[in-house]
PDB file of N, CA and C in Angstrom:
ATOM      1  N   UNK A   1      -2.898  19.071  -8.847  1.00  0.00           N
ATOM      2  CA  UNK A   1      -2.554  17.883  -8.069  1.00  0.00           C
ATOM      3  C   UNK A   1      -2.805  16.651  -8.935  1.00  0.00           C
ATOM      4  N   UNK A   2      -1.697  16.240  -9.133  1.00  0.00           N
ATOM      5  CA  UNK A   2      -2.091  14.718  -9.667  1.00  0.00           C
ATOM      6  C   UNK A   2      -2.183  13.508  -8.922  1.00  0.00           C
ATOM      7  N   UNK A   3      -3.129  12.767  -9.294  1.00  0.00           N
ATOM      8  CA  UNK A   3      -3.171  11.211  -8.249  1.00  0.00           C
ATOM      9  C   UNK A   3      -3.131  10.544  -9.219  1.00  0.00           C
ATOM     10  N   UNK A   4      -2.537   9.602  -8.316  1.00  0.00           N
ATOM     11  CA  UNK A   4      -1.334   8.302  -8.864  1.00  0.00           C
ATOM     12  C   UNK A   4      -1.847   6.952  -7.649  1.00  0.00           C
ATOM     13  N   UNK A   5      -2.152   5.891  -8.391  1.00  0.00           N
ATOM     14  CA  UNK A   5      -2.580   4.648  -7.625  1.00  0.00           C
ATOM     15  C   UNK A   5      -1.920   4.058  -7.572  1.00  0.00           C
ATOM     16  N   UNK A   6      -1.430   3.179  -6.802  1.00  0.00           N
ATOM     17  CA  UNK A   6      -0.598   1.883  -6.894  1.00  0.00           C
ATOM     18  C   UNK A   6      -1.643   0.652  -6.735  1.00  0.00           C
ATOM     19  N   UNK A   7      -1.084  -0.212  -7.414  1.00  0.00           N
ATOM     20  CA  UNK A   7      -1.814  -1.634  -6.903  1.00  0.00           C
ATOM     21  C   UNK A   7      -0.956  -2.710  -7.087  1.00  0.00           C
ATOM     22  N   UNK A   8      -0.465  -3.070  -5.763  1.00  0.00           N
ATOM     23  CA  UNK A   8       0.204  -3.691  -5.655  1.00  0.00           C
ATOM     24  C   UNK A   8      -0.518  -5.532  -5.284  1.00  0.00           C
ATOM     25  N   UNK A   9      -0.399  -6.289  -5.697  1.00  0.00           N
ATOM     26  CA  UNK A   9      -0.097  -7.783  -6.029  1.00  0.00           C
ATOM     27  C   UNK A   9       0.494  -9.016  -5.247  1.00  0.00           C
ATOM     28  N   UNK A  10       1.646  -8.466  -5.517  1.00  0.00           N
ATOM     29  CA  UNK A  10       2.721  -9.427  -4.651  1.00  0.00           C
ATOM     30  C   UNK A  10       3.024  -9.471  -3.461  1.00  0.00           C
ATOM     31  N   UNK A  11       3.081 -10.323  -3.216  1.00  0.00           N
ATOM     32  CA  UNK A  11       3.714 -10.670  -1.500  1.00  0.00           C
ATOM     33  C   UNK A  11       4.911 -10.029  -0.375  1.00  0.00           C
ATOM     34  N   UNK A  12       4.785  -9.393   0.323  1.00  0.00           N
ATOM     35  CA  UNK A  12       5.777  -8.615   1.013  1.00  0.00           C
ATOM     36  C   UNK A  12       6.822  -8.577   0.732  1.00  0.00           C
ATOM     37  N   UNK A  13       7.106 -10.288   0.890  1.00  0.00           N
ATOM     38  CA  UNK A  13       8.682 -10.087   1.462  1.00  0.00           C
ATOM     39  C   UNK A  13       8.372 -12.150   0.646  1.00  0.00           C
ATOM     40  N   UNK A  14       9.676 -12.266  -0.287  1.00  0.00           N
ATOM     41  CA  UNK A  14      10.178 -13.224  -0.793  1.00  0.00           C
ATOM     42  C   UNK A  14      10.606 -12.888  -2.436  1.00  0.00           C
ATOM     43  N   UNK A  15      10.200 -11.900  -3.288  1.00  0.00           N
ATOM     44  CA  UNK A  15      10.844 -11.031  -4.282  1.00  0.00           C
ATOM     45  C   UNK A  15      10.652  -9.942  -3.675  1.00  0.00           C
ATOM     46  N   UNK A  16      11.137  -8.844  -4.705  1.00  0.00           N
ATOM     47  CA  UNK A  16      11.129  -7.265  -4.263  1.00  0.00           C
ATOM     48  C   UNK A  16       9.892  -6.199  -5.221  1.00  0.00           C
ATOM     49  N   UNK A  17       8.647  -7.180  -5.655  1.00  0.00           N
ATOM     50  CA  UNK A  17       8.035  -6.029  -6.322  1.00  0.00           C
ATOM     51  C   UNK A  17       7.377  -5.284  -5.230  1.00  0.00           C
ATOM     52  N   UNK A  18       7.172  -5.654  -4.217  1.00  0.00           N
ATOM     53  CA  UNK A  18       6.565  -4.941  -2.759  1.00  0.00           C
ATOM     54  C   UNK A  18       7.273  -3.947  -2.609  1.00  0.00           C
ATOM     55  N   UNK A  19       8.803  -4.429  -2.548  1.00  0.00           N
ATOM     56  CA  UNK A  19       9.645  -3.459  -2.061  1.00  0.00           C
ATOM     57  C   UNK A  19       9.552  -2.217  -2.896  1.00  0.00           C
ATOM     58  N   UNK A  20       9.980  -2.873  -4.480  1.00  0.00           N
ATOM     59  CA  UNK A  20      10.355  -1.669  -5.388  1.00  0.00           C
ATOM     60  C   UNK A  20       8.665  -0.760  -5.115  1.00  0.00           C
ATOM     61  N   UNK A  21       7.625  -1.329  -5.222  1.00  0.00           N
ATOM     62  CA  UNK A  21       6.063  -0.295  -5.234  1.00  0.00           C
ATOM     63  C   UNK A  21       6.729   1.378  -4.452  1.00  0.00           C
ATOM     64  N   UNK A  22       7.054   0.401  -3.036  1.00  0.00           N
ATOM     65  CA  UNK A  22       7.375   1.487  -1.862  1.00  0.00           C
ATOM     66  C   UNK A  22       8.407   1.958  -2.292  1.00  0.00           C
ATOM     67  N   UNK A  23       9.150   1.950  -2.220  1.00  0.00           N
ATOM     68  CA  UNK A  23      10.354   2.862  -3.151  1.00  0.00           C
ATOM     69  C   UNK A  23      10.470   3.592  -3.539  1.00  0.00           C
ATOM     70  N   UNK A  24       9.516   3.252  -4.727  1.00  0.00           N
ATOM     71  CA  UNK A  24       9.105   4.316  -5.820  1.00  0.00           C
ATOM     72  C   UNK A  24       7.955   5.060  -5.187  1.00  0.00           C
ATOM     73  N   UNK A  25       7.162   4.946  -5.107  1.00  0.00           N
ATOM     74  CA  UNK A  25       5.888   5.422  -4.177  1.00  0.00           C
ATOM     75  C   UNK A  25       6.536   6.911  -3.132  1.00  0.00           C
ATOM     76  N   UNK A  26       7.652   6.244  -2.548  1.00  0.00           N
ATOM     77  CA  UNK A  26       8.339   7.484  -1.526  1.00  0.00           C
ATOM     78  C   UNK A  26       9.119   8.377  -2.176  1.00  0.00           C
ATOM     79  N   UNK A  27       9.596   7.685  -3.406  1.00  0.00           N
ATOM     80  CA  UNK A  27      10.366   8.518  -3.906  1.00  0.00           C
ATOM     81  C   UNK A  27       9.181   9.942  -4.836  1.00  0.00           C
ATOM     82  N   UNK A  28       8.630   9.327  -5.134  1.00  0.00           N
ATOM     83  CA  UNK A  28       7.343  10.113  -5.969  1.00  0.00           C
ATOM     84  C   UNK A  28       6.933  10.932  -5.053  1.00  0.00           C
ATOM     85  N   UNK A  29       6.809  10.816  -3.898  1.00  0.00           N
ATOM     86  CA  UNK A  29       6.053  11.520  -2.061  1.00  0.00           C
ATOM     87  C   UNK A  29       7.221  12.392  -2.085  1.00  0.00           C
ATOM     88  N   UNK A  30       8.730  11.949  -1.673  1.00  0.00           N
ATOM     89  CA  UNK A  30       9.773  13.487  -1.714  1.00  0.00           C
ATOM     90  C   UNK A  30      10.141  13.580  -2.709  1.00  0.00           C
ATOM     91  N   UNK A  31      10.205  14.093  -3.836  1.00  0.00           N
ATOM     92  CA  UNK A  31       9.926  14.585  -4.921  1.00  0.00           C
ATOM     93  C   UNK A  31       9.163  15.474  -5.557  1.00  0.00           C
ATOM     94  N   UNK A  32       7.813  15.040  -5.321  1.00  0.00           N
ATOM     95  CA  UNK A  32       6.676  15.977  -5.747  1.00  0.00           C
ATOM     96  C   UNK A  32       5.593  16.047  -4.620  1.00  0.00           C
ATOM     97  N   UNK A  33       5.794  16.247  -3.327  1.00  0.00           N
ATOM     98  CA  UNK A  33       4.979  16.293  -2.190  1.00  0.00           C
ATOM     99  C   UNK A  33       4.307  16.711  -2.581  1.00  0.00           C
ATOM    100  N   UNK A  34       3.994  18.260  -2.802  1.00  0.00           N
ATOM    101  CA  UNK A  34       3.044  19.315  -2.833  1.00  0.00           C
ATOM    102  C   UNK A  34       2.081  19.015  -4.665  1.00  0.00           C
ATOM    103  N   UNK A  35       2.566  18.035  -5.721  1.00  0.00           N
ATOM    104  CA  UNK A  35       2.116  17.721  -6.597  1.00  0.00           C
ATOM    105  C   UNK A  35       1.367  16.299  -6.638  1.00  0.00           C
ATOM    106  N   UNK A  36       1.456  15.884  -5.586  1.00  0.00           N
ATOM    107  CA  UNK A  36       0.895  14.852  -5.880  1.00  0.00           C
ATOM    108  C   UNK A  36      -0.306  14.185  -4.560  1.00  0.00           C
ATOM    109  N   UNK A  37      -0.762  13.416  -5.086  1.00  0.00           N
ATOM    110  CA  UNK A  37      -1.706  12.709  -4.023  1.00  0.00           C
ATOM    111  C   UNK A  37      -2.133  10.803  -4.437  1.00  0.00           C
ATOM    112  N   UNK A  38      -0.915  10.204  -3.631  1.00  0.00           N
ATOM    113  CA  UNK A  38      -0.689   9.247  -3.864  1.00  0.00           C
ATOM    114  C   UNK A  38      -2.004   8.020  -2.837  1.00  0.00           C
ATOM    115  N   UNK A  39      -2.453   6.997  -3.678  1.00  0.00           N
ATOM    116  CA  UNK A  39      -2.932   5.958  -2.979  1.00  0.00           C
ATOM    117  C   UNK A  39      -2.617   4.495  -3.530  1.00  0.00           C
ATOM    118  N   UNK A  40      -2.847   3.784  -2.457  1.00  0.00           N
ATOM    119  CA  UNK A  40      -2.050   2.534  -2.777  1.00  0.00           C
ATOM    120  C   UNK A  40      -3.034   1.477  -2.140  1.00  0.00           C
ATOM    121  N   UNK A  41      -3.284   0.585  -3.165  1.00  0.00           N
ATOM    122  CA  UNK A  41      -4.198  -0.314  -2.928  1.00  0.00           C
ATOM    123  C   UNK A  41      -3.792  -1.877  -2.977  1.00  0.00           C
ATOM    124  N   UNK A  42      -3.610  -2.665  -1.249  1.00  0.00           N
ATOM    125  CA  UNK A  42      -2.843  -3.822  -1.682  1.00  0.00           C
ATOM    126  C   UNK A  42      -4.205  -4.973  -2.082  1.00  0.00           C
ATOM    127  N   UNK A  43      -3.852  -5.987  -2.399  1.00  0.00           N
ATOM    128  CA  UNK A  43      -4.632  -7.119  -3.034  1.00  0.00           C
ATOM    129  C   UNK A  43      -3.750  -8.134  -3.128  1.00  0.00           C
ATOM    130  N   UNK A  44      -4.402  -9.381  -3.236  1.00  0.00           N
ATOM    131  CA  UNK A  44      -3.606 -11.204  -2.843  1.00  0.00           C
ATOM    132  C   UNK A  44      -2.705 -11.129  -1.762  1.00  0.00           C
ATOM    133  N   UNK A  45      -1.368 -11.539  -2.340  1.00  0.00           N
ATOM    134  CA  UNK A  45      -0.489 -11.537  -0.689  1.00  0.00           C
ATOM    135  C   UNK A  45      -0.147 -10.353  -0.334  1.00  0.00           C
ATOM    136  N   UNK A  46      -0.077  -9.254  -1.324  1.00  0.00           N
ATOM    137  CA  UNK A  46       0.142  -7.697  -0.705  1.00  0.00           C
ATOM    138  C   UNK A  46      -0.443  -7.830   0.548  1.00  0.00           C
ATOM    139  N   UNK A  47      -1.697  -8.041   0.507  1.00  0.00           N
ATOM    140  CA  UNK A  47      -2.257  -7.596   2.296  1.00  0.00           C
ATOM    141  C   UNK A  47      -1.493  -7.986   3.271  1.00  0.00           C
ATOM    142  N   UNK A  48      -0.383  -8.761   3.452  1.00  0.00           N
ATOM    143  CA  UNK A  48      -0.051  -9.316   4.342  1.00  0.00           C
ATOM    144  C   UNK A  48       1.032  -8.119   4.458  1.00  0.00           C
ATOM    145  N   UNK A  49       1.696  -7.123   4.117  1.00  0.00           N
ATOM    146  CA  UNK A  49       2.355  -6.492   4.004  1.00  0.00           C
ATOM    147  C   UNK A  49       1.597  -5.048   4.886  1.00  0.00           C
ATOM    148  N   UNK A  50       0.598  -4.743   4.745  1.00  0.00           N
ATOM    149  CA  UNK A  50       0.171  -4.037   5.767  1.00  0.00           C
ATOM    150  C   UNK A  50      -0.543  -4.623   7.267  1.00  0.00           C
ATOM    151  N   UNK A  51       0.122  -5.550   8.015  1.00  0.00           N
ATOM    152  CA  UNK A  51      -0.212  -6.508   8.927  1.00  0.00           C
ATOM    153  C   UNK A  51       1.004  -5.199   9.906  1.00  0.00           C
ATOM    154  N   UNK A  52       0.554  -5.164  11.167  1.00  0.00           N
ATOM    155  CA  UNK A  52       1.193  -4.386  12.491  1.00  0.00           C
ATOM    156  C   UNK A  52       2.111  -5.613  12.805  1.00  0.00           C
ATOM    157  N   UNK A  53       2.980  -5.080  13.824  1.00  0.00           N
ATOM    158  CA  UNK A  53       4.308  -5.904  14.381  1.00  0.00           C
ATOM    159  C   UNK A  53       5.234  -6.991  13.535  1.00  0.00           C
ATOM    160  N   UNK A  54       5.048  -6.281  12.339  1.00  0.00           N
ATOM    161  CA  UNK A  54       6.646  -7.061  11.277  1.00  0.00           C
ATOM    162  C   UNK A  54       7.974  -6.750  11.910  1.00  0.00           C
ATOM    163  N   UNK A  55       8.361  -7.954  12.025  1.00  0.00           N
ATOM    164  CA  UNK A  55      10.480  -7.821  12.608  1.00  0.00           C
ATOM    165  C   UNK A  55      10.849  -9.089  11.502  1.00  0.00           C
ATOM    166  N   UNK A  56      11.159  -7.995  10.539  1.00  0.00           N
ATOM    167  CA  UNK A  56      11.838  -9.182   9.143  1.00  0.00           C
ATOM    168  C   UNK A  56      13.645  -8.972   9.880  1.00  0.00           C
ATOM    169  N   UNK A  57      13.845 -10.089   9.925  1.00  0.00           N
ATOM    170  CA  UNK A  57      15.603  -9.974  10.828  1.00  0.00           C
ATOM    171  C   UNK A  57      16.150  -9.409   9.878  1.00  0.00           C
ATOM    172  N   UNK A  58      16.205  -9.332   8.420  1.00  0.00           N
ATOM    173  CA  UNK A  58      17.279  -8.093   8.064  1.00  0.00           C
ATOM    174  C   UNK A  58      16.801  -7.609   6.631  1.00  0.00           C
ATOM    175  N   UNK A  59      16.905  -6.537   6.360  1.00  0.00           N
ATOM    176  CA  UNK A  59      16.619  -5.645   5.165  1.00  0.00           C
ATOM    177  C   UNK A  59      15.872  -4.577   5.206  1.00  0.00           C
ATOM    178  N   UNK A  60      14.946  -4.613   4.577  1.00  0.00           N
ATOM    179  CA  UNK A  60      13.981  -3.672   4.264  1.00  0.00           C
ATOM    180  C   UNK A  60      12.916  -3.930   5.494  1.00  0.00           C
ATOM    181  N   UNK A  61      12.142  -2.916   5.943  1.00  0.00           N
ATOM    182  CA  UNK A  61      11.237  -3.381   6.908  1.00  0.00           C
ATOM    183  C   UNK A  61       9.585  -2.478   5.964  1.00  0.00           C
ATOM    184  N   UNK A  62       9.065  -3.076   5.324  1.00  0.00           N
ATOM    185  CA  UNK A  62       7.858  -2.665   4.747  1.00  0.00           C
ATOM    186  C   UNK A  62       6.929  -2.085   5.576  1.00  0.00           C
ATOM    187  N   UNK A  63       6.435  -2.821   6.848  1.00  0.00           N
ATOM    188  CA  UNK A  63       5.357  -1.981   7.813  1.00  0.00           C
ATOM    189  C   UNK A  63       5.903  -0.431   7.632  1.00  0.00           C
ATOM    190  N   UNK A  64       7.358  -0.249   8.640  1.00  0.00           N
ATOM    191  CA  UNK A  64       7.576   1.203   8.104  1.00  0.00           C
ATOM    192  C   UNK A  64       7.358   2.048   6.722  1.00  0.00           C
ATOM    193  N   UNK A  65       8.112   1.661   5.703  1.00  0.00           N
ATOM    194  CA  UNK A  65       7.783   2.149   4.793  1.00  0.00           C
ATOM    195  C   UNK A  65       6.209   2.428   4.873  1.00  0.00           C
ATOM    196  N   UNK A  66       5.072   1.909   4.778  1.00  0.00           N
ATOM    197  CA  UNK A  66       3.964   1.911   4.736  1.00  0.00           C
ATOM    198  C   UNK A  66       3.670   2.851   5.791  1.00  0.00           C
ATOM    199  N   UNK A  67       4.113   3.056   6.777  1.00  0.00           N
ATOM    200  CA  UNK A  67       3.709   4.093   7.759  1.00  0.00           C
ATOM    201  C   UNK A  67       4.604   5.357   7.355  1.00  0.00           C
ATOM    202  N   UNK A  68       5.491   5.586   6.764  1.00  0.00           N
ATOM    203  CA  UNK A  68       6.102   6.914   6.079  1.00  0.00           C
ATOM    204  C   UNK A  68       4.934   7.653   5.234  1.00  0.00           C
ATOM    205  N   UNK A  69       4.914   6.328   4.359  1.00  0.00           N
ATOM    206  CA  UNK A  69       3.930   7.144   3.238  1.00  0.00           C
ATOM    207  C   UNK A  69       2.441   7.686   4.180  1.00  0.00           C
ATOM    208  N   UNK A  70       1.849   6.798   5.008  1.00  0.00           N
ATOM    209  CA  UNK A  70       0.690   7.124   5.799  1.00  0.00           C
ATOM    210  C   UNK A  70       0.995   8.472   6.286  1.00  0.00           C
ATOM    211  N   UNK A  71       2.189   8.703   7.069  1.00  0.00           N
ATOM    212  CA  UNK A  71       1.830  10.234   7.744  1.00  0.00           C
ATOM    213  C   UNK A  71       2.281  10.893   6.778  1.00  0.00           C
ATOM    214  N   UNK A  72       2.965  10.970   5.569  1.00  0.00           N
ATOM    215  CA  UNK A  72       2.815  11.849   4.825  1.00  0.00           C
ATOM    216  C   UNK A  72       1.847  11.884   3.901  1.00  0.00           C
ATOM    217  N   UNK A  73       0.652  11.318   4.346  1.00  0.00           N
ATOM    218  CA  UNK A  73      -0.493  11.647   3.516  1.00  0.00           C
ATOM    219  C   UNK A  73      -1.187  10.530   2.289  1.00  0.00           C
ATOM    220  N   UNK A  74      -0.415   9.563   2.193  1.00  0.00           N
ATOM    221  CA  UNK A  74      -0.762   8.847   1.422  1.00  0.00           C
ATOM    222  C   UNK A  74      -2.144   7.840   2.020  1.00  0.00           C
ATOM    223  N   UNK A  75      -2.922   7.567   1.014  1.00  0.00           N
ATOM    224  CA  UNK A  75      -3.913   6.314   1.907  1.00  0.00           C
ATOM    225  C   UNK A  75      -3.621   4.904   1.136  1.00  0.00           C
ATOM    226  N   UNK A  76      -3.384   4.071   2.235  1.00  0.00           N
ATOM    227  CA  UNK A  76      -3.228   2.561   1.909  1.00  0.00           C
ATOM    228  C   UNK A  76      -4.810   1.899   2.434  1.00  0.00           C
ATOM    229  N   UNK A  77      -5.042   1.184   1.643  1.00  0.00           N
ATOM    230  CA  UNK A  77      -6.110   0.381   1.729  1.00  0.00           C
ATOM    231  C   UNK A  77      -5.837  -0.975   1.536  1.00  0.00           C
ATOM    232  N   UNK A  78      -6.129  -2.063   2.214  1.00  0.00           N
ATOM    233  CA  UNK A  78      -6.035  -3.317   1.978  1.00  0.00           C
ATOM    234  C   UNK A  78      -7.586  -4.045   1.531  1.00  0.00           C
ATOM    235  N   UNK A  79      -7.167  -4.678   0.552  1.00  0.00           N
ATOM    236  CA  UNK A  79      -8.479  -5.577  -0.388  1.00  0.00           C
ATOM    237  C   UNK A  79      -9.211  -6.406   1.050  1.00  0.00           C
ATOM    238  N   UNK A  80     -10.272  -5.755   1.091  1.00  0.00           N
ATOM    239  CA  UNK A  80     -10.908  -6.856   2.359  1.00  0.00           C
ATOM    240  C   UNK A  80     -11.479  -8.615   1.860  1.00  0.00           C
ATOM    241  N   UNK A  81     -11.908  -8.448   0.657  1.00  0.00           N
ATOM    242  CA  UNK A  81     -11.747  -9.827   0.137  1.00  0.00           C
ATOM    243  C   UNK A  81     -10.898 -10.486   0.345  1.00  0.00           C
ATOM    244  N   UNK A  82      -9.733 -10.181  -0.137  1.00  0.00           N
ATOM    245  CA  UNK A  82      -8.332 -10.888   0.446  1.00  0.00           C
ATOM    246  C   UNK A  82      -7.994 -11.180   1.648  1.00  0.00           C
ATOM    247  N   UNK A  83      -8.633  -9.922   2.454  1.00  0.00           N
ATOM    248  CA  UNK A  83      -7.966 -10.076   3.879  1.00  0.00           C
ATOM    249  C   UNK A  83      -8.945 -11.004   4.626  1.00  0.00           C
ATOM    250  N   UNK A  84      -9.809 -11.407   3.942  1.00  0.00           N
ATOM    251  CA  UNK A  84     -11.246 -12.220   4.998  1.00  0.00           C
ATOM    252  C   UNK A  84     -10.642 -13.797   4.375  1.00  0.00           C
ATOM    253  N   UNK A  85     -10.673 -14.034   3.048  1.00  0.00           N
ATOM    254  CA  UNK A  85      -9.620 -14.780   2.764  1.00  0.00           C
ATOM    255  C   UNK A  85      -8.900 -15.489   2.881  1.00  0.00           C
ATOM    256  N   UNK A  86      -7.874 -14.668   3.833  1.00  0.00           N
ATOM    257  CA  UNK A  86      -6.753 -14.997   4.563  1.00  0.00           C
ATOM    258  C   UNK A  86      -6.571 -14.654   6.256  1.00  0.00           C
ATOM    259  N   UNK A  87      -7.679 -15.079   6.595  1.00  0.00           N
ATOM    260  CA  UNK A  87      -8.303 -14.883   8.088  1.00  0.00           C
ATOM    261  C   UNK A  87      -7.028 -13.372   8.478  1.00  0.00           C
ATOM    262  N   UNK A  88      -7.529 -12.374   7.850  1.00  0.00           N
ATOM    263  CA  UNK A  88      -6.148 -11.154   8.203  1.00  0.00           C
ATOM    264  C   UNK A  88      -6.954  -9.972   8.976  1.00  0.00           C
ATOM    265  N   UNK A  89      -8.449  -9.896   8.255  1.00  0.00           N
ATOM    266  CA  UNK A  89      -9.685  -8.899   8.740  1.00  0.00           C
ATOM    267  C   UNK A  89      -9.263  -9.133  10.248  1.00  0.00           C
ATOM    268  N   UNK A  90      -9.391  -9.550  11.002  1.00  0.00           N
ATOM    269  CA  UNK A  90      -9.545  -8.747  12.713  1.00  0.00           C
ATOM    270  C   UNK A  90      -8.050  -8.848  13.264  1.00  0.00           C
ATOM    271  N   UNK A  91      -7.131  -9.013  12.648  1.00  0.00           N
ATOM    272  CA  UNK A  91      -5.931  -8.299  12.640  1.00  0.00           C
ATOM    273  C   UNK A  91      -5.593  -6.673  12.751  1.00  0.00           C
ATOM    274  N   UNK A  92      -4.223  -6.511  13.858  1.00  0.00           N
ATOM    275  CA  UNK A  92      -3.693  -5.057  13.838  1.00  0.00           C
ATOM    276  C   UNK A  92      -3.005  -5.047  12.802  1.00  0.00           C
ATOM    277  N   UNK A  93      -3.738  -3.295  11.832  1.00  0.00           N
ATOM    278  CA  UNK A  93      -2.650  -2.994  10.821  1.00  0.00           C
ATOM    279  C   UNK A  93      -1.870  -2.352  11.274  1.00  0.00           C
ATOM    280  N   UNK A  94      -0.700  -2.087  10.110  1.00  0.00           N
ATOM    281  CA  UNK A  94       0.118  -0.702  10.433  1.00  0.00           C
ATOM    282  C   UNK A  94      -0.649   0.551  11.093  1.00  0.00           C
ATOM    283  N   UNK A  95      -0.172   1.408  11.092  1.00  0.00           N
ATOM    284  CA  UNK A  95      -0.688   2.898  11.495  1.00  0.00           C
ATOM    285  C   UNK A  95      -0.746   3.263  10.341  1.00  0.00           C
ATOM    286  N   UNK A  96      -2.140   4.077  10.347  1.00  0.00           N
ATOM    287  CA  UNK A  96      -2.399   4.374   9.270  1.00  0.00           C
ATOM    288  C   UNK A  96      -3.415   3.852   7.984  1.00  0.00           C
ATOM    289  N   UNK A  97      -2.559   2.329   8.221  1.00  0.00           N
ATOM    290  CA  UNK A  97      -3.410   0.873   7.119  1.00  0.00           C
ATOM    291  C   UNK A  97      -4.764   0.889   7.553  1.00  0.00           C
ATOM    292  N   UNK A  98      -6.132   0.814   6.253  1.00  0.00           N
ATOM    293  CA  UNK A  98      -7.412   0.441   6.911  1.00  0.00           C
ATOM    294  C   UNK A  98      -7.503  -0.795   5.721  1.00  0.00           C
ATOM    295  N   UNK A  99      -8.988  -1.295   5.968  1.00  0.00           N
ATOM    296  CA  UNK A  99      -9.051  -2.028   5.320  1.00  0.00           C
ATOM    297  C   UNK A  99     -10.027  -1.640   4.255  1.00  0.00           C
ATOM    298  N   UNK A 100     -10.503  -2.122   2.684  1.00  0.00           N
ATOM    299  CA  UNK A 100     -10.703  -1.264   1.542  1.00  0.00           C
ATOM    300  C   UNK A 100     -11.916  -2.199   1.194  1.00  0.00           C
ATOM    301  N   UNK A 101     -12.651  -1.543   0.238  1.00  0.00           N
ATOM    302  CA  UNK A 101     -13.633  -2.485  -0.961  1.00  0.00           C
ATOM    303  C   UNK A 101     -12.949  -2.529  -2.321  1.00  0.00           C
ATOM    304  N   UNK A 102     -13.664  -3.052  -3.378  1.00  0.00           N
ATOM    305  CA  UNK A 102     -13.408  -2.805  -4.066  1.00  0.00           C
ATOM    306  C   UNK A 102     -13.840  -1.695  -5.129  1.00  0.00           C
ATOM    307  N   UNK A 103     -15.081  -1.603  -3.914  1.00  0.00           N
ATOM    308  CA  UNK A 103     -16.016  -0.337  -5.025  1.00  0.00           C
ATOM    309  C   UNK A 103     -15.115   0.800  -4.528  1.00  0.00           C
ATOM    310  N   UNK A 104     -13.837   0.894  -3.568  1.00  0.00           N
ATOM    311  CA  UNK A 104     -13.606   2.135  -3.166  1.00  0.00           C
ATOM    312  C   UNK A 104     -11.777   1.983  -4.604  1.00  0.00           C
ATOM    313  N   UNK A 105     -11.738   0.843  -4.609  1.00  0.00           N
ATOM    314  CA  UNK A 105     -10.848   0.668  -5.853  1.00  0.00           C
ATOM    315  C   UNK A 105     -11.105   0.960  -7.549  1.00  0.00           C
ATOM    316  N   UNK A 106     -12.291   0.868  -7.469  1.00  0.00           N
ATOM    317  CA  UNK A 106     -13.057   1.534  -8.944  1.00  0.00           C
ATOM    318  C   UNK A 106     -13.429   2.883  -8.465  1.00  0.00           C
ATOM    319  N   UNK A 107     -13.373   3.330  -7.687  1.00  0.00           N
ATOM    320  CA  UNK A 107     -13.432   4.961  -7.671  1.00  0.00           C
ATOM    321  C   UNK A 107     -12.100   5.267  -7.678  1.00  0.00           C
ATOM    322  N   UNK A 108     -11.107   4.866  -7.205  1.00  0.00           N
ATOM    323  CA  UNK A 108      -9.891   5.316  -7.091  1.00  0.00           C
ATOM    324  C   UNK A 108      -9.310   5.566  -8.035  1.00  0.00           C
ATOM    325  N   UNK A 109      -9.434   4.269  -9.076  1.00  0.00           N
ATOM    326  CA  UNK A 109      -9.094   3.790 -10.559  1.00  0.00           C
ATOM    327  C   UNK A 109      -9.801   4.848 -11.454  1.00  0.00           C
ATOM    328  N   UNK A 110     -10.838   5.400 -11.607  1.00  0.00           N
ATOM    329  CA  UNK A 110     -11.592   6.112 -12.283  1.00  0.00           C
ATOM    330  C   UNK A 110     -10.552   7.576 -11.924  1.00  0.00           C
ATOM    331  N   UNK A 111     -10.420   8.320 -10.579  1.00  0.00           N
ATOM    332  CA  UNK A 111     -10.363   9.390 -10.761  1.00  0.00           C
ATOM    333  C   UNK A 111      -8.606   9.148 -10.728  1.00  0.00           C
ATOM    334  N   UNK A 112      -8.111   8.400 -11.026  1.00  0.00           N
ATOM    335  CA  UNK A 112      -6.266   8.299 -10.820  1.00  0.00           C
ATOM    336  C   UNK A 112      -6.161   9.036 -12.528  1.00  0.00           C
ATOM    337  N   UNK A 113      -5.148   9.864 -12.329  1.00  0.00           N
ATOM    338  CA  UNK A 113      -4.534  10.246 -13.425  1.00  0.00           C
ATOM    339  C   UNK A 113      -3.779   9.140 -14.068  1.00  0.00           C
ATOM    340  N   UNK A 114      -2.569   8.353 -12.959  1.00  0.00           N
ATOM    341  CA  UNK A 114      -1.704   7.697 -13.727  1.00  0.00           C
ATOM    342  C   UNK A 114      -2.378   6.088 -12.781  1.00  0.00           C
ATOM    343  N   UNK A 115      -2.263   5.236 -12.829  1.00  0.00           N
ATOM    344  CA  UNK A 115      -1.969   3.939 -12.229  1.00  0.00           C
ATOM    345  C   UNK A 115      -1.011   2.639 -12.355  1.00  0.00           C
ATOM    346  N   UNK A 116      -0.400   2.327 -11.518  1.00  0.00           N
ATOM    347  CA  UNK A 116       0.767   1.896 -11.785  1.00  0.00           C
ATOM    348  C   UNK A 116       0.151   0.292 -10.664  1.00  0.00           C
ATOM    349  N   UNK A 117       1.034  -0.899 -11.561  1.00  0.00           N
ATOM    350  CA  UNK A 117       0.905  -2.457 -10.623  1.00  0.00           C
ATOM    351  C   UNK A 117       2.006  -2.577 -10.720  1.00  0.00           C
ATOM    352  N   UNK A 118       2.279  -3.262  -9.561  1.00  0.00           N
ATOM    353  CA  UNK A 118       3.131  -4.113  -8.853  1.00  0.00           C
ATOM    354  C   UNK A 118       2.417  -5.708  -8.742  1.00  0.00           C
TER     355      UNK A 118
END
């Protein structure tokens, strides 16, 4: 089993590195389900991207994405620094979304085979 981190950066929705993370992220999930064990760690405006009840009027809808990867096993964590931050902590996440440390991001980082930013 290989694990693979994401750490994603950028802001949901106003470019597409959010988008492309998830993308790729799902595509890596059907692809190599049974090979892999994916986690994804958002930080700065990423957090706002695992926030519950997004209705972006047209395109891509990220909450979902983020809840695909959740029931298929992936764990998303949001930077609680960030999210206290950005008054986001006693906010509903997605399903699935919790909120993270960073000491749980240096363990993640340590045992990730590959790690990839957004």
């Amino acid at each position: 089993m290989q694990n693979i981190l994401f750490i994603i950066h950028s802001a949901p929705y106003g470019d597409e590195h959010f988008f492309s993370a998830l993308r790729l992220a799902l595509q890596i999930q059907e692809q190599h389900k049974n090979a892999v064990n994916l986690k994804l760690f958002l930080m700065s405006d990423a957090v706002l991207g695992g926030l519950a009840k997004q209705n972006p009027g047209e395109g891509y809808h990220l909450q979902q994405m983020l809840e695909i990867l959740t029931v298929q096993g992936a764990a998303v964590k949001l930077c609680k620094t960030c999210t206290n931050a950005r008054g986001l902590t006693e906010l509903p996440l997605a399903e699935g979304v919790e909120i993270g440390t960073l000491i749980e991001l240096a363990d993640w980082t340590v045992e990730a085979d590959k790690v990839i930013n957004f």
